[in-house]
PDB file of N, CA and C in Angstrom:
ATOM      1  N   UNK A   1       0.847  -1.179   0.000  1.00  0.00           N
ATOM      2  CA  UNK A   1       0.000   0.000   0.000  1.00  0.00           C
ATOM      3  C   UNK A   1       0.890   1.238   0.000  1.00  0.00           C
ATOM      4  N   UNK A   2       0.537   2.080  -0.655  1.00  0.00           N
ATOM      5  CA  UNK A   2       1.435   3.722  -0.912  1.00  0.00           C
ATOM      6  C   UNK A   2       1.285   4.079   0.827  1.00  0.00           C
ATOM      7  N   UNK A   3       2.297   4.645   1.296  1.00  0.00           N
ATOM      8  CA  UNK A   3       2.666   5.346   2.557  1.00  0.00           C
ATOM      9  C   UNK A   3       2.140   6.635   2.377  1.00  0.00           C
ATOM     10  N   UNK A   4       2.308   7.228   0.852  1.00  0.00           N
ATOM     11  CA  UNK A   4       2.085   8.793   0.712  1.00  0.00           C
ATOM     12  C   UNK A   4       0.481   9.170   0.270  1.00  0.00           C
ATOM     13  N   UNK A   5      -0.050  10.036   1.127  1.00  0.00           N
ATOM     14  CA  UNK A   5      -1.267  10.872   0.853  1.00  0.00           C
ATOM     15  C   UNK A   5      -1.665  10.909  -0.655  1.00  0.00           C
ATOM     16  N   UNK A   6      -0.834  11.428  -1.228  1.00  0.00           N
ATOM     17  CA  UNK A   6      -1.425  11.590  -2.183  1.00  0.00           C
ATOM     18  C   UNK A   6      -1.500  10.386  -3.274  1.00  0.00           C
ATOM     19  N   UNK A   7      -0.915   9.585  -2.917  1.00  0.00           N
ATOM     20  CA  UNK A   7      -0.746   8.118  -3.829  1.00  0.00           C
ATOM     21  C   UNK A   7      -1.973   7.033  -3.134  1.00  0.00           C
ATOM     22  N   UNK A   8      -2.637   7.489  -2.567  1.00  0.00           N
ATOM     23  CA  UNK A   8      -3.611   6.993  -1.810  1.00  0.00           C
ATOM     24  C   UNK A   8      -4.881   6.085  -2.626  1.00  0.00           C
ATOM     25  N   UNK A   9      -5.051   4.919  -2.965  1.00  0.00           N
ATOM     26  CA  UNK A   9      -6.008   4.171  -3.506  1.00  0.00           C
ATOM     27  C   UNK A   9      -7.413   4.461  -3.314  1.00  0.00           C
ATOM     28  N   UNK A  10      -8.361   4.494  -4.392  1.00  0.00           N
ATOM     29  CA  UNK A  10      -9.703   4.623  -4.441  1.00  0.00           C
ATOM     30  C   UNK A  10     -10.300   3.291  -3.483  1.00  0.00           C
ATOM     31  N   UNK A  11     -10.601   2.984  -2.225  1.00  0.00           N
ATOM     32  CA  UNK A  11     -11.228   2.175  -0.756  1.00  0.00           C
ATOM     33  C   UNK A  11     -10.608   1.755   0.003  1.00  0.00           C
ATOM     34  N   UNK A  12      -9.434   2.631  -0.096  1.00  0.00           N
ATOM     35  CA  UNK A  12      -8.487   2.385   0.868  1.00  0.00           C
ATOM     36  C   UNK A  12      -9.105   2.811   2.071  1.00  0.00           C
ATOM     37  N   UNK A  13      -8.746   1.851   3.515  1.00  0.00           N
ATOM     38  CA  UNK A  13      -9.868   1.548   4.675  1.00  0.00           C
ATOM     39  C   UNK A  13      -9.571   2.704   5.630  1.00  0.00           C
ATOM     40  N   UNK A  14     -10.381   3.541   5.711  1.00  0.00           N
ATOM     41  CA  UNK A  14     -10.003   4.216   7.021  1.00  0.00           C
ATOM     42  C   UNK A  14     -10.947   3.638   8.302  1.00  0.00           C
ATOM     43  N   UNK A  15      -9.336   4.132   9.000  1.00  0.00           N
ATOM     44  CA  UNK A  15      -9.804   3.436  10.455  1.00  0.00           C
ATOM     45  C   UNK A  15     -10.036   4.067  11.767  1.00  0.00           C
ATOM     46  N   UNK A  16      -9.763   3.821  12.632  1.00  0.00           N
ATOM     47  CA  UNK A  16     -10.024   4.450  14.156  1.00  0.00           C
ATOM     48  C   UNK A  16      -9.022   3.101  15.274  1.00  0.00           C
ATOM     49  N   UNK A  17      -8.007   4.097  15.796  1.00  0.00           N
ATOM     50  CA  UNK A  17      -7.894   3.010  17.046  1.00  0.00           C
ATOM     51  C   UNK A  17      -8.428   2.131  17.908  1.00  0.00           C
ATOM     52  N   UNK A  18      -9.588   2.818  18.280  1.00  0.00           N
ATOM     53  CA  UNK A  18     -10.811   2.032  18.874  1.00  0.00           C
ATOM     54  C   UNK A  18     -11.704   1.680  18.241  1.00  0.00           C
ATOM     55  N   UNK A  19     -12.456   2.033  16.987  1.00  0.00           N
ATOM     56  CA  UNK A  19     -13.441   1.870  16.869  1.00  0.00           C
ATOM     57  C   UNK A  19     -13.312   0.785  15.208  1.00  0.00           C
ATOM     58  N   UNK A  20     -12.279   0.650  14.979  1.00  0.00           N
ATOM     59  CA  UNK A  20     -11.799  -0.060  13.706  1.00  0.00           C
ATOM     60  C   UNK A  20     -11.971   0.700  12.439  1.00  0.00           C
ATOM     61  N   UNK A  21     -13.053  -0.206  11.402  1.00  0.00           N
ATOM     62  CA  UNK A  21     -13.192   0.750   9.967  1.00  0.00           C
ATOM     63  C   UNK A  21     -14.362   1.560  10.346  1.00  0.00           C
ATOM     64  N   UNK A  22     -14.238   2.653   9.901  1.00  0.00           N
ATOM     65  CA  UNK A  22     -15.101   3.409   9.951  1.00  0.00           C
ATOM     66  C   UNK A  22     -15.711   3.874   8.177  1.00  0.00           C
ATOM     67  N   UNK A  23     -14.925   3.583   7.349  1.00  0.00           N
ATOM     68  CA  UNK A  23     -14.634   4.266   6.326  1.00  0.00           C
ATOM     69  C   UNK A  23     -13.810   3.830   5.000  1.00  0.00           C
ATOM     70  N   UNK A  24     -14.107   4.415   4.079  1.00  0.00           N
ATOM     71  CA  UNK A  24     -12.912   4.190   3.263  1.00  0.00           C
ATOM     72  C   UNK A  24     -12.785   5.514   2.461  1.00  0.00           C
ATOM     73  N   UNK A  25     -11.357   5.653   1.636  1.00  0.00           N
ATOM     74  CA  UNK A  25     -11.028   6.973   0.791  1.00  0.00           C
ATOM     75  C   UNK A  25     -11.438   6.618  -0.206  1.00  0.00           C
ATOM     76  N   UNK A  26     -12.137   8.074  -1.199  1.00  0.00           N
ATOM     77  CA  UNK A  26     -12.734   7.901  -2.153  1.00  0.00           C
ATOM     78  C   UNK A  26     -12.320   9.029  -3.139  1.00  0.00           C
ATOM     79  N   UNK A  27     -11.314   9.817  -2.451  1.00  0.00           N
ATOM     80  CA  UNK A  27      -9.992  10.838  -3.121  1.00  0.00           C
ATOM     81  C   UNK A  27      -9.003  11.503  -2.421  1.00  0.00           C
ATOM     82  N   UNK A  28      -7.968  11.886  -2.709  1.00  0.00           N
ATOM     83  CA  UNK A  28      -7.024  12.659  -2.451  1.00  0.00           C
ATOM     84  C   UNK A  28      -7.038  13.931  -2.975  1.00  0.00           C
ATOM     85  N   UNK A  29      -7.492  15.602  -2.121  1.00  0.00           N
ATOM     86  CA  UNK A  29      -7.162  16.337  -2.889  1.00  0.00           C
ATOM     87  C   UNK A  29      -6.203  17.426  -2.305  1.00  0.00           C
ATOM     88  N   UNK A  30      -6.079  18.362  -3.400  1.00  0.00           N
ATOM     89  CA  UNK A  30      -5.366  19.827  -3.181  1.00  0.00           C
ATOM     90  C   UNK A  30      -6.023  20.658  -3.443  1.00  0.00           C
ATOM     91  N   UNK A  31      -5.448  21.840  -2.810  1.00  0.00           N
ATOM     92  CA  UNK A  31      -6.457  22.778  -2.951  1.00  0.00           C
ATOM     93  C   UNK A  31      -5.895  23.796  -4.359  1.00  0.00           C
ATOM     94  N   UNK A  32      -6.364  24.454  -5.119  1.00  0.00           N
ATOM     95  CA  UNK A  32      -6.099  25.310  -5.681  1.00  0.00           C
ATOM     96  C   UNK A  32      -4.668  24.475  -6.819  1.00  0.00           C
ATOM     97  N   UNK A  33      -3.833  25.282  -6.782  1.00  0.00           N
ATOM     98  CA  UNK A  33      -2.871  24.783  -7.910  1.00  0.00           C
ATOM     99  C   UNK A  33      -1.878  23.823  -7.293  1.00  0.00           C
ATOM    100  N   UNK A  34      -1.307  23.777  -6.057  1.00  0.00           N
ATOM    101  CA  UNK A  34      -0.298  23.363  -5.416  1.00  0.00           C
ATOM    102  C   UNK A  34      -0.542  21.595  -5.632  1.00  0.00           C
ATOM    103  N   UNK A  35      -0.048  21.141  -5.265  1.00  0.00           N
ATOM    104  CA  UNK A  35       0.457  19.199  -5.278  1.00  0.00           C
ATOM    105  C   UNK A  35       0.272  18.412  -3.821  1.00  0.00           C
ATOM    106  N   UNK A  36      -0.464  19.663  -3.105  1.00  0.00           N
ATOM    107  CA  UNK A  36      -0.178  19.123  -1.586  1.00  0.00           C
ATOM    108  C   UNK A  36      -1.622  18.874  -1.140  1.00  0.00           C
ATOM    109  N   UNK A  37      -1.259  17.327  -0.519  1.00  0.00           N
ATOM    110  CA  UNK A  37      -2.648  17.007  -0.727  1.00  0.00           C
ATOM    111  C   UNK A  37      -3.049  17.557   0.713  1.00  0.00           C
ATOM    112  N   UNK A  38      -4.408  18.344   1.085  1.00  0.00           N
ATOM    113  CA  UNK A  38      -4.775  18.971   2.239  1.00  0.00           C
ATOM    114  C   UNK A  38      -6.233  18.258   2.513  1.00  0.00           C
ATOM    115  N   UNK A  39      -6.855  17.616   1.433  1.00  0.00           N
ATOM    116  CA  UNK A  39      -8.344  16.669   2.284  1.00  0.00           C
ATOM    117  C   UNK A  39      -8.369  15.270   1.321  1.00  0.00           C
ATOM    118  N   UNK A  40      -9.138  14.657   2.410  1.00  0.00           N
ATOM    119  CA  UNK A  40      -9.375  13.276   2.002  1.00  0.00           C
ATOM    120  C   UNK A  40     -10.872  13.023   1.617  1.00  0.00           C
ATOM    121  N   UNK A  41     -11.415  12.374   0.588  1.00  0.00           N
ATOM    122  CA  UNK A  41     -12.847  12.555   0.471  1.00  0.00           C
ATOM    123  C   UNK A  41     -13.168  11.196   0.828  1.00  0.00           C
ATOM    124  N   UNK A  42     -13.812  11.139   2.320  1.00  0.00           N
ATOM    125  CA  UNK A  42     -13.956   9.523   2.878  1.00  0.00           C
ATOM    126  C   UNK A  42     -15.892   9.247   3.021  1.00  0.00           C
ATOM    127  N   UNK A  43     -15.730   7.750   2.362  1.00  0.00           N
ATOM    128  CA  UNK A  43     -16.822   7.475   2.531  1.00  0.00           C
ATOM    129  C   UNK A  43     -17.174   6.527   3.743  1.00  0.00           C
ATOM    130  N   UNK A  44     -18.500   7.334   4.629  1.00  0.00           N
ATOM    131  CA  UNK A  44     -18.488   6.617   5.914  1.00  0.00           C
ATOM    132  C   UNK A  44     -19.175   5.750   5.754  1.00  0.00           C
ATOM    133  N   UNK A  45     -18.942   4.784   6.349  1.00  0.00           N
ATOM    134  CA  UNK A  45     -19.800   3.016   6.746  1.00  0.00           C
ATOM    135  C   UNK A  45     -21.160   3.486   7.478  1.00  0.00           C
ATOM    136  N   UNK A  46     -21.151   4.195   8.239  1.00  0.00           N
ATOM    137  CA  UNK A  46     -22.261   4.334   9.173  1.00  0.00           C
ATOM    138  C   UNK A  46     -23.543   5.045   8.619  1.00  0.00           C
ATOM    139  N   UNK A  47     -23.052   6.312   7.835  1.00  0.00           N
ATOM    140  CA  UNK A  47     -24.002   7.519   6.871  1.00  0.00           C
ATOM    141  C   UNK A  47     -24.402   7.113   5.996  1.00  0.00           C
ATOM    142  N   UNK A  48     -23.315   6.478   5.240  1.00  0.00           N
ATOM    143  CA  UNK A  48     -23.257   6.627   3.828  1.00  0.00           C
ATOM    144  C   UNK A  48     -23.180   7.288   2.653  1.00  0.00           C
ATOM    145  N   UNK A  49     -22.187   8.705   3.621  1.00  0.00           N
ATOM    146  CA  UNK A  49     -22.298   9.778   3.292  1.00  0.00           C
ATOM    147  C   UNK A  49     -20.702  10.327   2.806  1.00  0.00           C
ATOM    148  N   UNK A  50     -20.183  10.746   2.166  1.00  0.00           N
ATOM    149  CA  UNK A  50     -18.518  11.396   1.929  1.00  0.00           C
ATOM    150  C   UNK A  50     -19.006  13.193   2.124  1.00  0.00           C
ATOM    151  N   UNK A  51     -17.789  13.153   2.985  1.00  0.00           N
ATOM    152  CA  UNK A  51     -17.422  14.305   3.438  1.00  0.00           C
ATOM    153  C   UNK A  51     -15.980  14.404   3.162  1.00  0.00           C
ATOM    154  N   UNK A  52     -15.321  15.618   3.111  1.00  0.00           N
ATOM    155  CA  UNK A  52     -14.000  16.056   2.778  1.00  0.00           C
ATOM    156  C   UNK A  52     -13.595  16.346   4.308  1.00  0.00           C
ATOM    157  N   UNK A  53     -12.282  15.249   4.419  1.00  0.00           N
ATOM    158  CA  UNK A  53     -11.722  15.407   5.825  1.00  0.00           C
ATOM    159  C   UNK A  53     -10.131  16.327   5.783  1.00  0.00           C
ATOM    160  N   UNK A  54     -10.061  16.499   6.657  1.00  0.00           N
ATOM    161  CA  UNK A  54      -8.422  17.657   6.660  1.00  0.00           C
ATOM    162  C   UNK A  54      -7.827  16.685   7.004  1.00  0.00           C
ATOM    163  N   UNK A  55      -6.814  16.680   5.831  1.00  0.00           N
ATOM    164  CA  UNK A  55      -5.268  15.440   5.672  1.00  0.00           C
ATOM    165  C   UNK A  55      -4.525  15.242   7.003  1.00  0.00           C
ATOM    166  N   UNK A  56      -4.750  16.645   7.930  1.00  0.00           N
ATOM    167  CA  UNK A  56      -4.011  16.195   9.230  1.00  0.00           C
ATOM    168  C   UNK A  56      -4.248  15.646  10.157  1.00  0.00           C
ATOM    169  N   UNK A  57      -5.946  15.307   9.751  1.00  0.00           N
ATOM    170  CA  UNK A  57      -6.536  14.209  10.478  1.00  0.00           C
ATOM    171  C   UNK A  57      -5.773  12.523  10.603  1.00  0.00           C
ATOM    172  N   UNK A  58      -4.529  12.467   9.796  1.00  0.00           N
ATOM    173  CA  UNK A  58      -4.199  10.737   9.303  1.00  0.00           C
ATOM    174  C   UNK A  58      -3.343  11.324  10.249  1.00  0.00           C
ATOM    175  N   UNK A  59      -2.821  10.267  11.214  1.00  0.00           N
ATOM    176  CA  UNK A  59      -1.877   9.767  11.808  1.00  0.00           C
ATOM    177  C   UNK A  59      -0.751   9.133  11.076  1.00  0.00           C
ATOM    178  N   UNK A  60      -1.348   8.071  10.820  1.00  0.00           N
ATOM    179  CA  UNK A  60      -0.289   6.836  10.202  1.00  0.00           C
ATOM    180  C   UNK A  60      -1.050   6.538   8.830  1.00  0.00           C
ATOM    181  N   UNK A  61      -0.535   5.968   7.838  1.00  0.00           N
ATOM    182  CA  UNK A  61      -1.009   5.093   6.530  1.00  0.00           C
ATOM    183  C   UNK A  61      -0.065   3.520   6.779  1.00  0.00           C
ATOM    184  N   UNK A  62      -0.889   2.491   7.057  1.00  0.00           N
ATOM    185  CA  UNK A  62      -0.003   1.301   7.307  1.00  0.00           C
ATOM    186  C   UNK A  62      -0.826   0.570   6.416  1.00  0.00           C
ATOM    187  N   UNK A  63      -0.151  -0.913   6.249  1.00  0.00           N
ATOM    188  CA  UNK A  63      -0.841  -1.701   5.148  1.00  0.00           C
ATOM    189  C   UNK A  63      -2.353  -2.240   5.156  1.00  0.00           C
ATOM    190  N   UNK A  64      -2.883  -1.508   6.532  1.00  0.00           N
ATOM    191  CA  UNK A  64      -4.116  -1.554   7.236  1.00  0.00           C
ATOM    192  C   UNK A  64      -5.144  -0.712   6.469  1.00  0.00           C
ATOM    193  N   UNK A  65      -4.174   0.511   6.331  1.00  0.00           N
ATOM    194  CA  UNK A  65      -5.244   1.576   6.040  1.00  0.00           C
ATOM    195  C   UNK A  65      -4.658   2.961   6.602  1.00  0.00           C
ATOM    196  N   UNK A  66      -5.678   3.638   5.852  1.00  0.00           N
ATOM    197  CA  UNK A  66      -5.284   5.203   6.727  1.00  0.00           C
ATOM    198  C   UNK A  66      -5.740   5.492   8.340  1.00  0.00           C
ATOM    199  N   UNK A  67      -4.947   5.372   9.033  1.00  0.00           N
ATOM    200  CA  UNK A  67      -5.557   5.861  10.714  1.00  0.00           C
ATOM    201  C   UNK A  67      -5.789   7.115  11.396  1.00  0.00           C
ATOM    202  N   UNK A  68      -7.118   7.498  11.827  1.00  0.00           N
ATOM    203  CA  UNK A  68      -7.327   8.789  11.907  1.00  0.00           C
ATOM    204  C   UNK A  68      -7.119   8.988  13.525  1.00  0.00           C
ATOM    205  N   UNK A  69      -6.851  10.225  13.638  1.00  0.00           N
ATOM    206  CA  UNK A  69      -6.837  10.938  15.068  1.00  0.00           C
ATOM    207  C   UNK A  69      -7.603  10.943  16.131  1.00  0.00           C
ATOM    208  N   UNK A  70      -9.005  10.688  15.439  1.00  0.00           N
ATOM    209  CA  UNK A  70     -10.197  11.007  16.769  1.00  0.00           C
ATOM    210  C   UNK A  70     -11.310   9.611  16.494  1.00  0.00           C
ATOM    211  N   UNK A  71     -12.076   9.745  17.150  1.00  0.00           N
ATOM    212  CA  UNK A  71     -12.980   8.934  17.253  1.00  0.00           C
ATOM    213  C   UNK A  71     -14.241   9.452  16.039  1.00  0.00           C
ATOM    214  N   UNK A  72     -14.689   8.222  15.819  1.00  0.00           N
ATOM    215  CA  UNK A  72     -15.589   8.737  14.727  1.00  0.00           C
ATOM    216  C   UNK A  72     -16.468  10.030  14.812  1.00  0.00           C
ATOM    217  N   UNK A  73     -17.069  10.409  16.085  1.00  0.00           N
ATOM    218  CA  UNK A  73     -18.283  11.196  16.288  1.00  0.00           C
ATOM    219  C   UNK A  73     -17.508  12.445  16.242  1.00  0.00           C
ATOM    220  N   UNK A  74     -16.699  12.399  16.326  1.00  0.00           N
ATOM    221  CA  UNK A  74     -15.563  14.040  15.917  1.00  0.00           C
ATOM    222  C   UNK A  74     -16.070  14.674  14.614  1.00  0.00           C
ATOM    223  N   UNK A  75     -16.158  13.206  13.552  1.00  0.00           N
ATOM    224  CA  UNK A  75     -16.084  13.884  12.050  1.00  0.00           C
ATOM    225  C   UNK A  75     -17.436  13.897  11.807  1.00  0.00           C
ATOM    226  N   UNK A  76     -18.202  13.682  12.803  1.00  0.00           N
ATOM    227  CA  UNK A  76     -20.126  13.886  12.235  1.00  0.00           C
ATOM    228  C   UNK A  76     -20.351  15.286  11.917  1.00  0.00           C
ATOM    229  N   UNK A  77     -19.648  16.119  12.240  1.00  0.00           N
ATOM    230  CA  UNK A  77     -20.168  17.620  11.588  1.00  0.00           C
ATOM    231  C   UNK A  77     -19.723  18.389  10.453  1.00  0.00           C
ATOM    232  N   UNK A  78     -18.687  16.919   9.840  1.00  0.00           N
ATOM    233  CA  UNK A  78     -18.815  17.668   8.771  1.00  0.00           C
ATOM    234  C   UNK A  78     -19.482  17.619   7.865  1.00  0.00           C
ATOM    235  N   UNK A  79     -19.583  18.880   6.947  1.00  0.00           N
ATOM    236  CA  UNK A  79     -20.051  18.828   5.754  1.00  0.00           C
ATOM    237  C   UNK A  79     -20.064  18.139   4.716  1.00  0.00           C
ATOM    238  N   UNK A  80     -21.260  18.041   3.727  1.00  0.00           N
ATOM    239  CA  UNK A  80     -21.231  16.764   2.404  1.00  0.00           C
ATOM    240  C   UNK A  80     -20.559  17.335   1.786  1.00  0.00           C
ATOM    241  N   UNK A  81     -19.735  16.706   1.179  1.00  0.00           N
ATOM    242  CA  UNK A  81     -18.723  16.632  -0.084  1.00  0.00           C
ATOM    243  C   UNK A  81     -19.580  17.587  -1.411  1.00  0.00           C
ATOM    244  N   UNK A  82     -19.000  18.533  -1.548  1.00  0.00           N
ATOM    245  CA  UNK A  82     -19.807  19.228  -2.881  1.00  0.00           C
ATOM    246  C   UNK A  82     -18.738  19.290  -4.241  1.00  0.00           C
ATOM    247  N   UNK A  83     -18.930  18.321  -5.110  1.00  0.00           N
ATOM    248  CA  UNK A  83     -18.012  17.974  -5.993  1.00  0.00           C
ATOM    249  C   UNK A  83     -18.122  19.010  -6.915  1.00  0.00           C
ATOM    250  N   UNK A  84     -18.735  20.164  -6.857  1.00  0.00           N
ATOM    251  CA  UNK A  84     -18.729  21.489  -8.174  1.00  0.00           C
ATOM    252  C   UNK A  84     -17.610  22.251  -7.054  1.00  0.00           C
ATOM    253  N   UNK A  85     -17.008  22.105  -6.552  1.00  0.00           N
ATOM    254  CA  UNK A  85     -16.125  22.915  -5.829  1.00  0.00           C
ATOM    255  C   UNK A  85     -14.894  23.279  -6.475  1.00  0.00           C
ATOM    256  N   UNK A  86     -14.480  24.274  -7.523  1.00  0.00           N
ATOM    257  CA  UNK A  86     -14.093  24.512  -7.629  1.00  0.00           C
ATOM    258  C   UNK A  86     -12.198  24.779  -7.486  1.00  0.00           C
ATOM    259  N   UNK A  87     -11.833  24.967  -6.177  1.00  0.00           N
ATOM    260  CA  UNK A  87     -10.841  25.387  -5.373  1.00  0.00           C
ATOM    261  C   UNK A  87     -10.029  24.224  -5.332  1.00  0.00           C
ATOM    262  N   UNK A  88     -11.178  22.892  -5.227  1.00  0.00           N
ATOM    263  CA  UNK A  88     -10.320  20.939  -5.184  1.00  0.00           C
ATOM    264  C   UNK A  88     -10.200  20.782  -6.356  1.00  0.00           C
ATOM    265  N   UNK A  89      -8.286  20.175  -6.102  1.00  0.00           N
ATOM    266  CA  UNK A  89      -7.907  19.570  -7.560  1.00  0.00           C
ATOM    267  C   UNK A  89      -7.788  17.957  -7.247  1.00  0.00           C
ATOM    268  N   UNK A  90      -8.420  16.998  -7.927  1.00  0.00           N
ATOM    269  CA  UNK A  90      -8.010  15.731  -7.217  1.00  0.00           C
ATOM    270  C   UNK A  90      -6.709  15.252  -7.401  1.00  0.00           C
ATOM    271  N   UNK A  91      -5.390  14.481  -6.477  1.00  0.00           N
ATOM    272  CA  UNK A  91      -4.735  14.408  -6.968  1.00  0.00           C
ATOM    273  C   UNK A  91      -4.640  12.579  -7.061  1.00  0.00           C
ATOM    274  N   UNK A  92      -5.927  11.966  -5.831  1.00  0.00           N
ATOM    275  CA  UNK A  92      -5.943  10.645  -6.268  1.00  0.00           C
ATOM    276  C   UNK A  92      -7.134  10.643  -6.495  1.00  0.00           C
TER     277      UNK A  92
END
């Protein structure tokens, strides 16, 4: 499995220390012109919903999956993914 963000596979598993999969990635992006990937567009198991998460949410990328920082109910407020967005360049 790619170590790097932005080389990141279309269901690659995101996880939770405690709480296991929560998720999987469904893109890598950047914002604006730059190469640096700053959100992850993850689709949740529980919603069924993708939201765009902030890249500094990953801890680790192991052959597991991407591992996030907080517990799932952290990322319930975010917002749905609005794919006319302009500003996101995908880079996976």
């Amino acid at each position: 499995m790619p170590r790097l963000l932005e080389n990141l596979a279309h269901g690659t598993p995101v996880l939770s220390a405690t709480e296991g999969k929560l998720g999987e990635v469904r893109g890598v992006f950047a914002i604006g012109e730059t190469r640096v990937p700053e959100c992850l567009l993850v689709y949740w198991l529980d919603t069924h919903e993708e939201t765009l998460l902030d890249a500094d949410e990953v801890i680790t990328i192991t052959d597991d999956g991407v591992m996030l920082r907080s517990a799932r109910k952290i990322y319930e407020v975010l917002p749905a993914y609005d794919p006319q967005n302009p500003l996101l360049k995908r880079l996976s």
